[in-house]
Protein backbone atom coordinates (compact mmCIF):
# COMPACT_ATOMS: atom_id res chain seq x y z
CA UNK A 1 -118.76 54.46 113.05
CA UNK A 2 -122.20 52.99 114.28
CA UNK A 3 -124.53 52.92 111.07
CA UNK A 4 -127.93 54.41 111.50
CA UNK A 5 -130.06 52.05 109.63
CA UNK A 6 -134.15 50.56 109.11
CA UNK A 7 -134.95 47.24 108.74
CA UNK A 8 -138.11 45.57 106.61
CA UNK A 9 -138.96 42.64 105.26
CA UNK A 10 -137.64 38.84 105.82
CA UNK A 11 -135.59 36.74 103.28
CA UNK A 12 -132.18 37.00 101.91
CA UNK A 13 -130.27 40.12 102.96
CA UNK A 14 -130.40 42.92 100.48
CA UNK A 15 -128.77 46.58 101.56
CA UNK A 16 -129.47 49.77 99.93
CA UNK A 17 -127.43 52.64 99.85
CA UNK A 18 -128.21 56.13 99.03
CA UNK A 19 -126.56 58.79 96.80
CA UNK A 20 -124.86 62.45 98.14
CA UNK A 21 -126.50 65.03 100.36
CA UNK A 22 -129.48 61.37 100.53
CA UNK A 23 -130.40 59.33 103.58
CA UNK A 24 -132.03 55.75 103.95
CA UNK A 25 -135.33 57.87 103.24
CA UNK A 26 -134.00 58.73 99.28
CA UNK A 27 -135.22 54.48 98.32
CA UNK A 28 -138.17 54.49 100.53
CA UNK A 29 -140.31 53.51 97.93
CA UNK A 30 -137.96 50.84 96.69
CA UNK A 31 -137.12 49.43 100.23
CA UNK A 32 -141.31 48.64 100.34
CA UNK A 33 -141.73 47.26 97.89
CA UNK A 34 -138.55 44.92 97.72
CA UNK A 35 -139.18 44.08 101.21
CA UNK A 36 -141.97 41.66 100.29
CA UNK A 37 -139.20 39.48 98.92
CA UNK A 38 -136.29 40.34 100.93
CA UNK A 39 -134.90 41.32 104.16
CA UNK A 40 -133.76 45.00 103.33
CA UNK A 41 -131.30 47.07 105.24
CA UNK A 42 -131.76 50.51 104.21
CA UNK A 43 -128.16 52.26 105.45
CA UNK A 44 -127.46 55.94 106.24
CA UNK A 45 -123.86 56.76 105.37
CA UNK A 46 -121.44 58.47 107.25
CA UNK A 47 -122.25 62.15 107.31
CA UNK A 48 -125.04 61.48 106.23
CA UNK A 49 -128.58 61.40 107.63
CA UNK A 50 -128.76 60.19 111.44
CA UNK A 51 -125.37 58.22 111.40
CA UNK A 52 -122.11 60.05 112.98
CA UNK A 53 -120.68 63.07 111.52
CA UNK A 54 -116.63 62.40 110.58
CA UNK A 55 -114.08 64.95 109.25
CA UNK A 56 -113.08 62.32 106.85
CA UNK A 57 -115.42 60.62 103.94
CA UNK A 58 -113.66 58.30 101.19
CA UNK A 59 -114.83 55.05 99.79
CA UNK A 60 -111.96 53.13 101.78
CA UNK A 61 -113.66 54.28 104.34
CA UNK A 62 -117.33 53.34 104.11
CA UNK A 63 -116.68 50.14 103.09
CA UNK A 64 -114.89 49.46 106.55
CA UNK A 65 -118.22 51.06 107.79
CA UNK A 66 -120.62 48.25 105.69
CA UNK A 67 -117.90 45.59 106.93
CA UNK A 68 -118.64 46.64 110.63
CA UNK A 69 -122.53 46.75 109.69
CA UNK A 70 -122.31 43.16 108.57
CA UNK A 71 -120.04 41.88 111.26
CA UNK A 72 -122.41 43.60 113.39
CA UNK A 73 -125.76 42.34 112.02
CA UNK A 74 -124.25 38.84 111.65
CA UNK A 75 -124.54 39.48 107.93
CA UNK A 76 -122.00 36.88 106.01
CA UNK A 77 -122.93 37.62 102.10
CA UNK A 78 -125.57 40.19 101.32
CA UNK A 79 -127.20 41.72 97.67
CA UNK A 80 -126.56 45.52 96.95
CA UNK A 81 -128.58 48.16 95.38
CA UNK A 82 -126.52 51.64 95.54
CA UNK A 83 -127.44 55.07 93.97
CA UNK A 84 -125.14 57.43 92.78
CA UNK A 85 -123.05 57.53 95.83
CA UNK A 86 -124.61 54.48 97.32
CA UNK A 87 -123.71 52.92 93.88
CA UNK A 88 -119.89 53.89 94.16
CA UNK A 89 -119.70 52.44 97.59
CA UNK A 90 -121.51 48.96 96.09
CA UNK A 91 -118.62 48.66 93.37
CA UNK A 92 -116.25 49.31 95.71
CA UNK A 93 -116.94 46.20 98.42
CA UNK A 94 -118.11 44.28 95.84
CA UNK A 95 -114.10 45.18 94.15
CA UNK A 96 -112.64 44.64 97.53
CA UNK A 97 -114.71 41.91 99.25
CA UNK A 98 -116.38 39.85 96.90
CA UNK A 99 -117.23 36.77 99.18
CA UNK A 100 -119.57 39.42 101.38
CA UNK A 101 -121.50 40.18 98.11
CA UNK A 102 -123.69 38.23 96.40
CA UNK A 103 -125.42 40.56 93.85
CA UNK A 104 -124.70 44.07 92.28
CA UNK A 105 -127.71 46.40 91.19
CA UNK A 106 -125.79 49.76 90.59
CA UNK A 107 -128.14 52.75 89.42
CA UNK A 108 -127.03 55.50 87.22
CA UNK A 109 -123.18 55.49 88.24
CA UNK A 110 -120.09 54.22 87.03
CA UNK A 111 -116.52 53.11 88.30
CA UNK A 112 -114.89 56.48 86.92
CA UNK A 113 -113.79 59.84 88.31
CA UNK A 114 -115.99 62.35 87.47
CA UNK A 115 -115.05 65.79 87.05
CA UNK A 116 -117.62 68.47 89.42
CA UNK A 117 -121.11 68.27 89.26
CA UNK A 118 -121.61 69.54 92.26
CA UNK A 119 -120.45 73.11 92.49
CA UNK A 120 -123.28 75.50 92.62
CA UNK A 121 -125.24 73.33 95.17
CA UNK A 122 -122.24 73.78 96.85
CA UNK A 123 -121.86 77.40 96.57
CA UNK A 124 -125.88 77.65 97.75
CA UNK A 125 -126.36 75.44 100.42
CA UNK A 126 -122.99 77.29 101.85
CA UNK A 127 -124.55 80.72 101.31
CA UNK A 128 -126.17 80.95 104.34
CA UNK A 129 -126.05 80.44 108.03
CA UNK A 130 -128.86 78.26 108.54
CA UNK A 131 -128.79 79.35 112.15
CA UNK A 132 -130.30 82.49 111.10
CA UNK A 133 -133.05 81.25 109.45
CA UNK A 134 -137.15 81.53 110.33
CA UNK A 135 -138.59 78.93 107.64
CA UNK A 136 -138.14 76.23 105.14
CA UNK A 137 -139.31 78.70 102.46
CA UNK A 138 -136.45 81.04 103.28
CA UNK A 139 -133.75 78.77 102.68
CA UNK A 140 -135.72 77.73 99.53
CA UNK A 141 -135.81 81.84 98.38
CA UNK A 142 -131.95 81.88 98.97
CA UNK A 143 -130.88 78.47 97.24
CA UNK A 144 -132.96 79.00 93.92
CA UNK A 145 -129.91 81.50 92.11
CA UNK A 146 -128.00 78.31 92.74
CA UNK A 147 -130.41 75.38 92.32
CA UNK A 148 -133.33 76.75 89.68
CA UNK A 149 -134.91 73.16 89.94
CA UNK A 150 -137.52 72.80 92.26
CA UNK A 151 -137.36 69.19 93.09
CA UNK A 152 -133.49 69.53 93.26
CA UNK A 153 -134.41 72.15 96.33
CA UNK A 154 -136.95 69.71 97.59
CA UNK A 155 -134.54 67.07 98.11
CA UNK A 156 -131.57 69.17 99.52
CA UNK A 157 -133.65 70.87 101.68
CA UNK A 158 -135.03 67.90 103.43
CA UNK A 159 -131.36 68.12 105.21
CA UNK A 160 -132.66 71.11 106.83
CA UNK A 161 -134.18 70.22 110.66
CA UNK A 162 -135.06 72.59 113.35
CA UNK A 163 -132.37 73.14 116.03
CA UNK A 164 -133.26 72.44 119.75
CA UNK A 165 -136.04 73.70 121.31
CA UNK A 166 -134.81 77.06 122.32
CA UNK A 167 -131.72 77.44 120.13
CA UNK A 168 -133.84 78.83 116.82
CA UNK A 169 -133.02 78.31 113.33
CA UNK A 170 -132.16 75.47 111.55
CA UNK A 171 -128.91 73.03 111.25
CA UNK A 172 -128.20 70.83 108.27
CA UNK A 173 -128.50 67.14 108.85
CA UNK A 174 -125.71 66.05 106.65
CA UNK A 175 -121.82 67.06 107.49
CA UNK A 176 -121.94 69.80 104.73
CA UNK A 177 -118.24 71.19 105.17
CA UNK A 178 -116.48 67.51 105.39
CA UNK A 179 -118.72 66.96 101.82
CA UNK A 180 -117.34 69.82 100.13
CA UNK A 181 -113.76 69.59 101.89
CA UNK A 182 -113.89 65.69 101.03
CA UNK A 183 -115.75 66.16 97.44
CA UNK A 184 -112.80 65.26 95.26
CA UNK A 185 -112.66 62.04 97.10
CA UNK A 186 -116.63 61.09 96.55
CA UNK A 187 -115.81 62.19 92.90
CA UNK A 188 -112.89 59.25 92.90
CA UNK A 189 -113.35 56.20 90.41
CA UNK A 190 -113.19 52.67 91.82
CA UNK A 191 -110.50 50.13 91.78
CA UNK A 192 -110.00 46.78 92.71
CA UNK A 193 -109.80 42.97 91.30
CA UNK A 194 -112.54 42.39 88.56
CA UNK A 195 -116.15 41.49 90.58
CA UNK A 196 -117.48 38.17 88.54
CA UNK A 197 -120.89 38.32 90.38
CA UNK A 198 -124.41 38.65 89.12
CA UNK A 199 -123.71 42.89 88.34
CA UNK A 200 -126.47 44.94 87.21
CA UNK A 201 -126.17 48.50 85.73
CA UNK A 202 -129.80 50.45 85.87
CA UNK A 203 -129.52 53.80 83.73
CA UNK A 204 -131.67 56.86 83.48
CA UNK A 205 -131.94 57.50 79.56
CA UNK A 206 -131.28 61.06 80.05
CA UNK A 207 -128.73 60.78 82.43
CA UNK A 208 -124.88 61.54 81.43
CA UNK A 209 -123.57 59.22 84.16
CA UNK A 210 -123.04 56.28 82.59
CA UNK A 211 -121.99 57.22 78.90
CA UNK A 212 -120.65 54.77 76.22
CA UNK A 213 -117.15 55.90 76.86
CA UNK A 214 -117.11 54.35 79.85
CA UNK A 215 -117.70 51.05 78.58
CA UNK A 216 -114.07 49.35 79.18
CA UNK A 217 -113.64 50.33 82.63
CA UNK A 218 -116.86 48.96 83.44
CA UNK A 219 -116.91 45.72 81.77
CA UNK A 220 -112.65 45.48 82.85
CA UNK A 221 -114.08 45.81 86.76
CA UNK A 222 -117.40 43.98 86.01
CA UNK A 223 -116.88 41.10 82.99
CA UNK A 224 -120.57 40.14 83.23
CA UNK A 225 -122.20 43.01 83.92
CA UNK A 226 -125.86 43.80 82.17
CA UNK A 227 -127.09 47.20 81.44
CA UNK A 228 -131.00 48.22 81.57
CA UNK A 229 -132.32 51.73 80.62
CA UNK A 230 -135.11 53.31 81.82
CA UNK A 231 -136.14 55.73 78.98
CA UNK A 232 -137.61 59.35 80.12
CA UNK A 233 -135.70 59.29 83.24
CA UNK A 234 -132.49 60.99 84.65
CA UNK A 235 -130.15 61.13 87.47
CA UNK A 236 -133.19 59.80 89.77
CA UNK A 237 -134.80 56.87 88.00
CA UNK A 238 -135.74 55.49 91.02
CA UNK A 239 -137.99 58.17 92.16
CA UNK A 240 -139.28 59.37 88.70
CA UNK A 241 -140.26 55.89 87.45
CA UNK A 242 -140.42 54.26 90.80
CA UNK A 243 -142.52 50.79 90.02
CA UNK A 244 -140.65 50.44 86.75
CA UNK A 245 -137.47 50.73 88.67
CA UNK A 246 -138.46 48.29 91.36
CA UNK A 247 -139.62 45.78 88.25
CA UNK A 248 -136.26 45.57 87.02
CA UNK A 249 -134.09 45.25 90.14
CA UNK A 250 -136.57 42.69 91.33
CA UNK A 251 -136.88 40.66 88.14
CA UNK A 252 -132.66 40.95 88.05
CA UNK A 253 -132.54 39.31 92.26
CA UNK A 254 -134.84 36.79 91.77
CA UNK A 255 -133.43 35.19 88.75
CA UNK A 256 -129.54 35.51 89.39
């Protein structure tokens, strides 16, 4: 599993990984602007974006991909900034390979299972053939009973390319059926040996990801974990209050 993946900046090594149904394109924004202090490696995960399609997705897994990045990039110890997802992956090297990770910023996720969140994006992006289809604005007509949120649609939607000159339609980017057939799996909580690094948790104030019930499994995996909150924000802080965002994680890389 080859990693697509962009590079910007120069300094220390900082990777960012993005959330489901995301690529490397989701922290954009962020990648910019951090890249005036760091070296940033913005990573799209398997199924995901222009890396290799797999019929099997589990954190186990990407981690061995981000090992092979590293190994392949020359990469000993690097900082993390994951989303959702991304954020789930970053606990789970930073659980299982602490001497490759230097510091944690984790935004609006936590080390638990979750129970489905996912279901009716599910049940409309699988509604049609996007073979079939003769515009962006038709699949956006047939996934709003599913997804009433316009910039929900926007982002799913940007999964949607043309298919080869000649073939017609459209084809979604990411591996949709190994993301529902693996869902329970992205779902999964992490596990591991407590991480003692510099750990950062970044949540959206109206977000229910991170709630105060989950309090002892994060500070049993992460003992010195802080907590920031962006206030007026939800699931995606980083793109709703995007120099804010970059503010925090910067102030929390430079001083750790």
């Amino acid at each position: 599993m080859k990693l697509h993946f962009r590079k910007d900046g120069q300094g220390d090594p900082l990777l960012l990984i993005h959330g489901l149904f995301g690529s490397l394109e989701n922290l954009g924004y962020v990648a910019k602007q951090l890249s005036a202090h760091f070296s940033v490696y913005s990573l799209d995960m398997r199924n995901h974006g222009r890396s290799p399609h797999h019929e099997m997705m589990s954190y186990e897994l990407m981690v061995g991909d981000i090992l092979r990045f590293l190994d392949e990039q020359k990469l000993a110890r690097v900082s993390l900034l994951g989303h959702s997802m991304g954020g789930k992956v970053a606990m789970q090297l930073a659980l299982s390979h602490p001497e490759r990770v230097k510091q944690l910023v984790v935004a609006d996720i936590a080390p638990v299972t979750y129970d489905d969140h996912h279901s009716q994006i599910f049940k409309g992006l699988l509604s049609f053939d996007p073979a079939t289809l003769h515009s962006r604005g038709e699949a956006d007509r047939l996934l709003a009973p599913f997804v009433p949120e316009l910039p929900v649609r926007s982002f799913l939607l940007k999964n949607l390319v043309r298919r080869a000159e000649g073939a017609g339609g459209f084809g979604w980017r990411v591996n949709l059926p190994v993301l529902h057939g693996q869902y329970q799996n992205i779902m999964r909580g992490q596990q591991g040996s407590p991480f003692r690094g510099p750990t950062l948790f970044i949540k959206g104030g109206n977000s229910d990801y991170i709630l105060p019930k989950y309090r002892g499994q994060v500070g049993a995996l992460f003992p010195g974990a802080e907590l920031k909150v962006i206030s007026g924000t939800g699931h995606w802080l980083h793109a709703e209050k995007p120099d804010l965002f970059c503010t925090i994680v910067l102030r929390f890389l430079t001083a750790a």
